[in-house]
Protein backbone atom coordinates (compact mmCIF):
# COMPACT_ATOMS: atom_id res chain seq x y z
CA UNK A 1 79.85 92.31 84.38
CA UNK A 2 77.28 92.36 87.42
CA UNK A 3 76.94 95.66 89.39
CA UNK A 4 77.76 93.42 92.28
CA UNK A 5 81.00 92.48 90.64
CA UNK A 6 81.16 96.21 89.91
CA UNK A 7 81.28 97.29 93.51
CA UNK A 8 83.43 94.96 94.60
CA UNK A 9 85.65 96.03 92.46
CA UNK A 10 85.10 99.92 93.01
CA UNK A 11 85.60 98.69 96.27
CA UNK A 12 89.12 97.15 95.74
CA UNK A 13 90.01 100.06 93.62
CA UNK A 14 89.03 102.52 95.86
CA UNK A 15 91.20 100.82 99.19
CA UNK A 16 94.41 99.65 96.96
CA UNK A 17 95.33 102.66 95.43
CA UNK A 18 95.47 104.92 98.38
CA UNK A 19 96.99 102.28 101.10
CA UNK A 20 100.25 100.38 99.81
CA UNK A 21 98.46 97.31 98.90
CA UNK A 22 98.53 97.75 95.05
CA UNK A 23 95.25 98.45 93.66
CA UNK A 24 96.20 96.87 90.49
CA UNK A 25 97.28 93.23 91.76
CA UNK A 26 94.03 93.66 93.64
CA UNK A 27 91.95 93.83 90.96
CA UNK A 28 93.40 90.80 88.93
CA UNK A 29 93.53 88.53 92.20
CA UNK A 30 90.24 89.56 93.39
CA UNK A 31 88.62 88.05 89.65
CA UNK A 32 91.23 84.98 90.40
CA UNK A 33 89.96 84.34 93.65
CA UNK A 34 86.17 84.56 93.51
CA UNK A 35 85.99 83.17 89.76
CA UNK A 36 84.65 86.51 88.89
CA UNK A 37 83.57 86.28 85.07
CA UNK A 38 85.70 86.72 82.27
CA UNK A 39 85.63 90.03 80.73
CA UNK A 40 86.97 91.02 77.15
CA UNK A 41 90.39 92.40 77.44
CA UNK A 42 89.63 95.68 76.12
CA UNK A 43 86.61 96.51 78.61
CA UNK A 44 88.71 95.33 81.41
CA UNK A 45 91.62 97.76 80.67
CA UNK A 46 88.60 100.25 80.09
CA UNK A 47 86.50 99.40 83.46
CA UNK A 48 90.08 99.87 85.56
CA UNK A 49 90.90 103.16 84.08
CA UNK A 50 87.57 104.21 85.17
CA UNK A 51 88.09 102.81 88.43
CA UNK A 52 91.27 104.85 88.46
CA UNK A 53 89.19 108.07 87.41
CA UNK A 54 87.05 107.03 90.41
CA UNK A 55 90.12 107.54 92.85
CA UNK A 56 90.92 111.06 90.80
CA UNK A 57 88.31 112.46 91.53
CA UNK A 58 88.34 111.07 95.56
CA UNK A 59 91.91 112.64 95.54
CA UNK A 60 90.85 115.97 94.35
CA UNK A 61 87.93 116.15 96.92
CA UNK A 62 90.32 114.87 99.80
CA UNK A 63 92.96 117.73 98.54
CA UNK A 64 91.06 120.49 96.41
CA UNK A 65 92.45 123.38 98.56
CA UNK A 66 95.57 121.68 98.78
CA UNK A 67 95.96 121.80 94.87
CA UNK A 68 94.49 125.09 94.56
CA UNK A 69 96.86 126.59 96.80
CA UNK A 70 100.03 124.65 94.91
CA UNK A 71 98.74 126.40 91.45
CA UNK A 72 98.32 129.64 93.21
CA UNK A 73 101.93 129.52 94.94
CA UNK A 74 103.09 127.91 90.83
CA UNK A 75 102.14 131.41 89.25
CA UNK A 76 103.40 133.80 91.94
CA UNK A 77 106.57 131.28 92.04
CA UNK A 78 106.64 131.73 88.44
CA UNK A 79 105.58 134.61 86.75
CA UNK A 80 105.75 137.19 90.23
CA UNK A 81 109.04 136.05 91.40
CA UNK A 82 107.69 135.39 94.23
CA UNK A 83 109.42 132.76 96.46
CA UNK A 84 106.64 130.83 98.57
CA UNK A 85 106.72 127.01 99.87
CA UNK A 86 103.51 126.62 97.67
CA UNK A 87 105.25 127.19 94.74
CA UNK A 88 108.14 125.35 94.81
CA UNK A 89 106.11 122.26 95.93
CA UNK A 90 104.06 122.82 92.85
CA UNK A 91 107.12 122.36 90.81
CA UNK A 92 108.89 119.73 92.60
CA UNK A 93 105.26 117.38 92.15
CA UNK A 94 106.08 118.43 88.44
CA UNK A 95 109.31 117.45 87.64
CA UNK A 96 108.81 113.85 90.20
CA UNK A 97 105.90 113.05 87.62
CA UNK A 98 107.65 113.13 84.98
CA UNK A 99 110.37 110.13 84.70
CA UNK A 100 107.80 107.77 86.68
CA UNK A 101 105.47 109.07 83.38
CA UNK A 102 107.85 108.67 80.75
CA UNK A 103 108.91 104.99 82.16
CA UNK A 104 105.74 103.27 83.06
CA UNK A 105 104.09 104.74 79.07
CA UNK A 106 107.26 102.33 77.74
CA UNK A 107 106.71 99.89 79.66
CA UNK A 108 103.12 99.42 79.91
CA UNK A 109 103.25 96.90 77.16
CA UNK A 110 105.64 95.05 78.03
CA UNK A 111 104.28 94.51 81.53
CA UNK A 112 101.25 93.72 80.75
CA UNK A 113 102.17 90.72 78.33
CA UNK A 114 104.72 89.41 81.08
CA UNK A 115 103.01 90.22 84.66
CA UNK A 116 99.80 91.00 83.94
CA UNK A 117 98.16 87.42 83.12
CA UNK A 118 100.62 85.50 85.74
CA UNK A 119 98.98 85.07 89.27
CA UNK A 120 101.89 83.88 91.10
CA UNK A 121 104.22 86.46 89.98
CA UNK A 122 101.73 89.17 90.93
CA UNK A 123 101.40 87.23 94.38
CA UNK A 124 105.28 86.83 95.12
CA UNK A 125 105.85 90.63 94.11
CA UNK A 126 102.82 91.40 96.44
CA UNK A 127 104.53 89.98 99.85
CA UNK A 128 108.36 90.52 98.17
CA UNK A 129 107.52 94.36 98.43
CA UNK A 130 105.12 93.73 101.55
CA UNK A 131 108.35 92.76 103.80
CA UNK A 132 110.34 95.38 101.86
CA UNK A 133 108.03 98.20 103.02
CA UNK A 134 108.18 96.51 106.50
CA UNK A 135 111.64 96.40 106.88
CA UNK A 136 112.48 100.07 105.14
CA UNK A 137 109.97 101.59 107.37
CA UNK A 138 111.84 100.02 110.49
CA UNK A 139 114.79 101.19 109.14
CA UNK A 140 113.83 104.77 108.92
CA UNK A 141 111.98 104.59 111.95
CA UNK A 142 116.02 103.37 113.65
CA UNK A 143 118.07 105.44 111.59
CA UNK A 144 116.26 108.74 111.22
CA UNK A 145 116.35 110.25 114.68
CA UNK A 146 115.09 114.00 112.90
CA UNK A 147 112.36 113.27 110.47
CA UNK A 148 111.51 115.57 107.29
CA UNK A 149 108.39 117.01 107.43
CA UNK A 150 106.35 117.98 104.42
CA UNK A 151 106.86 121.43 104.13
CA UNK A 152 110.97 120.62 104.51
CA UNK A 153 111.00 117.83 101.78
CA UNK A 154 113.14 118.65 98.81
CA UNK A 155 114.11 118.43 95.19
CA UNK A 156 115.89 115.46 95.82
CA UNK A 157 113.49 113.47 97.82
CA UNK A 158 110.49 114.36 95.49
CA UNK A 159 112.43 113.18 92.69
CA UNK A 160 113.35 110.34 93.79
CA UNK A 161 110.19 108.96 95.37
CA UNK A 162 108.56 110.36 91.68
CA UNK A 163 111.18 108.02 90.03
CA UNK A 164 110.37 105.13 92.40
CA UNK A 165 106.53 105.76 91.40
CA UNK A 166 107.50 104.21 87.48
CA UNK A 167 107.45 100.33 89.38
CA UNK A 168 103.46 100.83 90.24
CA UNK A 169 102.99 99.79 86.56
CA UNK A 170 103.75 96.27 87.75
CA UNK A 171 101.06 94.87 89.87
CA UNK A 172 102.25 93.78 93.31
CA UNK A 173 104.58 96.67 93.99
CA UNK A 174 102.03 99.44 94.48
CA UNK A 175 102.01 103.35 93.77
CA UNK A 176 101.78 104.49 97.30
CA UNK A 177 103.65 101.55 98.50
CA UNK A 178 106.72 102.26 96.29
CA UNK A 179 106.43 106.21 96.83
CA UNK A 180 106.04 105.62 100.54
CA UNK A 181 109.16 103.03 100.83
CA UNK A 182 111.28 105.50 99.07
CA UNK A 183 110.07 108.38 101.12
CA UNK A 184 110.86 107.05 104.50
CA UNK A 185 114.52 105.52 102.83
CA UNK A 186 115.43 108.98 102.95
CA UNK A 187 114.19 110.15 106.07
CA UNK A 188 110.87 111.72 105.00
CA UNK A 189 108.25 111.29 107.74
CA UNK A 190 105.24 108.90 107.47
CA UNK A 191 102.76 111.68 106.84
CA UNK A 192 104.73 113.97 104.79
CA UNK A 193 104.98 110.79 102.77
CA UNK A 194 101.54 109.43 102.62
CA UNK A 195 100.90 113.00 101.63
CA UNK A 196 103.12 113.38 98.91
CA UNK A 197 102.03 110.56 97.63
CA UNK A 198 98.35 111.06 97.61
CA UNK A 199 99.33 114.47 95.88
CA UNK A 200 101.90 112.73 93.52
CA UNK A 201 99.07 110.63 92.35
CA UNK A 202 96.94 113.14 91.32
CA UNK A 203 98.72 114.24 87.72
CA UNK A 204 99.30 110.38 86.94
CA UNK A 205 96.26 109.05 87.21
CA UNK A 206 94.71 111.95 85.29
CA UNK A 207 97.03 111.28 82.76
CA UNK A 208 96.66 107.79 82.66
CA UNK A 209 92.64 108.36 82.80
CA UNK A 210 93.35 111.25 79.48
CA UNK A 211 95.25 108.85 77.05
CA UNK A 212 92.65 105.78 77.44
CA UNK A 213 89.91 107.58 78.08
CA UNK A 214 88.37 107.29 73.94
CA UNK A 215 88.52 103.00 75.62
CA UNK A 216 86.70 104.50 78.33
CA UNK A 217 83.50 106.19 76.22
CA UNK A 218 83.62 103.25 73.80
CA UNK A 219 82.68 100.82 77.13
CA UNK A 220 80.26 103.15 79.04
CA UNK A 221 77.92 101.60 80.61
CA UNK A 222 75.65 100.91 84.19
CA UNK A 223 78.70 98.90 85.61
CA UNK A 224 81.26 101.32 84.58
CA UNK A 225 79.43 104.30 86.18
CA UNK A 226 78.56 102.40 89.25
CA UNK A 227 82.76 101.67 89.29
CA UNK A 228 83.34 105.16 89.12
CA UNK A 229 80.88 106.23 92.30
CA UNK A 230 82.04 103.05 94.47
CA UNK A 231 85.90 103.64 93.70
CA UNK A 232 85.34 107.41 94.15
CA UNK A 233 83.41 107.33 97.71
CA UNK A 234 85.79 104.68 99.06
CA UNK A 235 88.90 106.18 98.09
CA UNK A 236 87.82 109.60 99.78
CA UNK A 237 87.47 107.00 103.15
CA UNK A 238 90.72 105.35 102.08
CA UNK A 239 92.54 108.51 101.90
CA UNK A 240 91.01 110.01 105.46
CA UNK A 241 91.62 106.54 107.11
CA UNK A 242 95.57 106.38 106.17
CA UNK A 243 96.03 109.96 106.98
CA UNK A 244 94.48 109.48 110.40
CA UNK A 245 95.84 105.89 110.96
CA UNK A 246 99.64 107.10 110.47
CA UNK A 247 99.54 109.77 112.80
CA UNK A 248 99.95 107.19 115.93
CA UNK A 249 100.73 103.76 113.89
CA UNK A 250 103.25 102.51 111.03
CA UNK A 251 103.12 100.45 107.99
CA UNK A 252 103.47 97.24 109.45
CA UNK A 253 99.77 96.12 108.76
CA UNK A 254 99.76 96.42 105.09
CA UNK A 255 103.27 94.80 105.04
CA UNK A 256 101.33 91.66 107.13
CA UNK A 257 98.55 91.83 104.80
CA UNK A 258 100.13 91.70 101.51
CA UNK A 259 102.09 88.21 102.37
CA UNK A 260 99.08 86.73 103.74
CA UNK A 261 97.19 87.52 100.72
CA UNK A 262 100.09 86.25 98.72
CA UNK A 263 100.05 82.85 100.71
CA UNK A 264 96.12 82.40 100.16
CA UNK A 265 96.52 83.10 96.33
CA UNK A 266 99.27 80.65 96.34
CA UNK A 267 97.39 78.29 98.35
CA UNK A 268 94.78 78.37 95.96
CA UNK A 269 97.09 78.05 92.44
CA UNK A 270 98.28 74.73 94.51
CA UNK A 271 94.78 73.74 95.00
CA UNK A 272 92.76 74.01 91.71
């Protein structure tokens, strides 16, 4: 792999996991379409996971204090017996990582010998959830006249959206994009849900990084590191940008984007 190729890739890496475009169809339609050389199976699982610990460690820089706090509150919740919102958060992140854990680890293999080496499928389940995230955010938007805030969300809602989290393993639907759907579905507002999610995606991808990361030393290398630094430094813009963007817009750009990107991969299987 090129460190050209590498960047690019940092690149997508760093802007798909944090806006609900799915960082992982990304990557695999990207290589599609620019012809990017093939890789051996094994380094490419290993290059994405460090692209993934990339985006970790944009996600702890974005929300260090954030997560320092939640731990804080977690052992005064805890071991004090002392009720605080900090706390109880910390838990609830807990215990909505968990299934979405459990179910993407049993699936992973299965996935990735059905979806991950079909194009098409990965194209049509890019704009399928593109217009779903369209339409639920409408939805919300209609139905929701009172909107939850972050610091009012509750066991129910971060389970759910954690449960909801177990489809990113398929590439198309999207971590933030599922998370995010679900979220507004039940009423959550747009940036208590963008930042649930970002802090949602913090113990996954850490695990995810942990139990591949002996692929991760056996490929280290130039590109690798350079994938690390570019996903890193554009996720910490990624994450800014949505948090920012949300605050006076919706979703309805991403939704657009996904289906035409869907329509020019398609375009292209037709072609060649």
């Amino acid at each position: 792999m090129s460190i050209l190729e590498s960047i690019i890739l940092g690149i997508v890496q760093g802007v798909g996991e944090f806006l609900p475009i799915s960082s992982s169809a990304h990557l695999i339609l990207i290589r599609f379409l620019f012809g990017f050389q093939a890789m051996d199976p094994t380094f490419e699982k290993a290059f994405d996971v460090a692209l993934h610990f990339g985006t970790l460690i944009a996600v702890l820089f974005v929300f260090w204090e954030d997560w320092f706090k939640l731990c804080k509150g977690a052992i005064n919740y805890t071991f004090k017996k002392k009720e605080n919102f900090e706390g109880k958060m910390f838990w609830y992140l807990v215990a909505a990582t968990i299934p979405g854990a459990i179910i993407g680890f049993a699936c992973e293999d299965i996935i990735d010998s059905v979806v991950r080496g079909n194009v098409l499928i990965i194209a049509l389940l890019l704009a399928v959830m593109g217009v779903f995230i369209f339409l639920g955010d409408k939805w919300a938007e209609k139905h929701y006249k009172l909107e939850t805030d972050y610091k009012h969300m509750t066991f129910k809602q971060t389970f759910l959206i954690g449960m909801s989290q177990a489809l990113a393993i398929i590439p198309g639907f999207s971590r933030s994009g599922t998370t995010i759907l679900t979220a507004r579905l039940m009423g959550v507002s747009r940036e208590a849900a963008a930042k649930f999610t970002f802090l949602l995606s913090t113990p996954i991808i850490f695990g995810a990084a942990i139990l591949k990361v002996k692929d991760l030393f056996i490929s280290f290398n130039a590109s690798v590191i350079v994938g690390i630094i570019t996903s890193a430094i554009v996720g910490v813009l990624s994450i800014k940008f949505l948090l920012k963007y949300i605050k006076k817009n919706d979703f309805s750009i991403f939704a657009y984007y996904r289906v035409i990107i869907a329509i020019i991969v398609i375009v292209k299987l037709i072609l060649v």
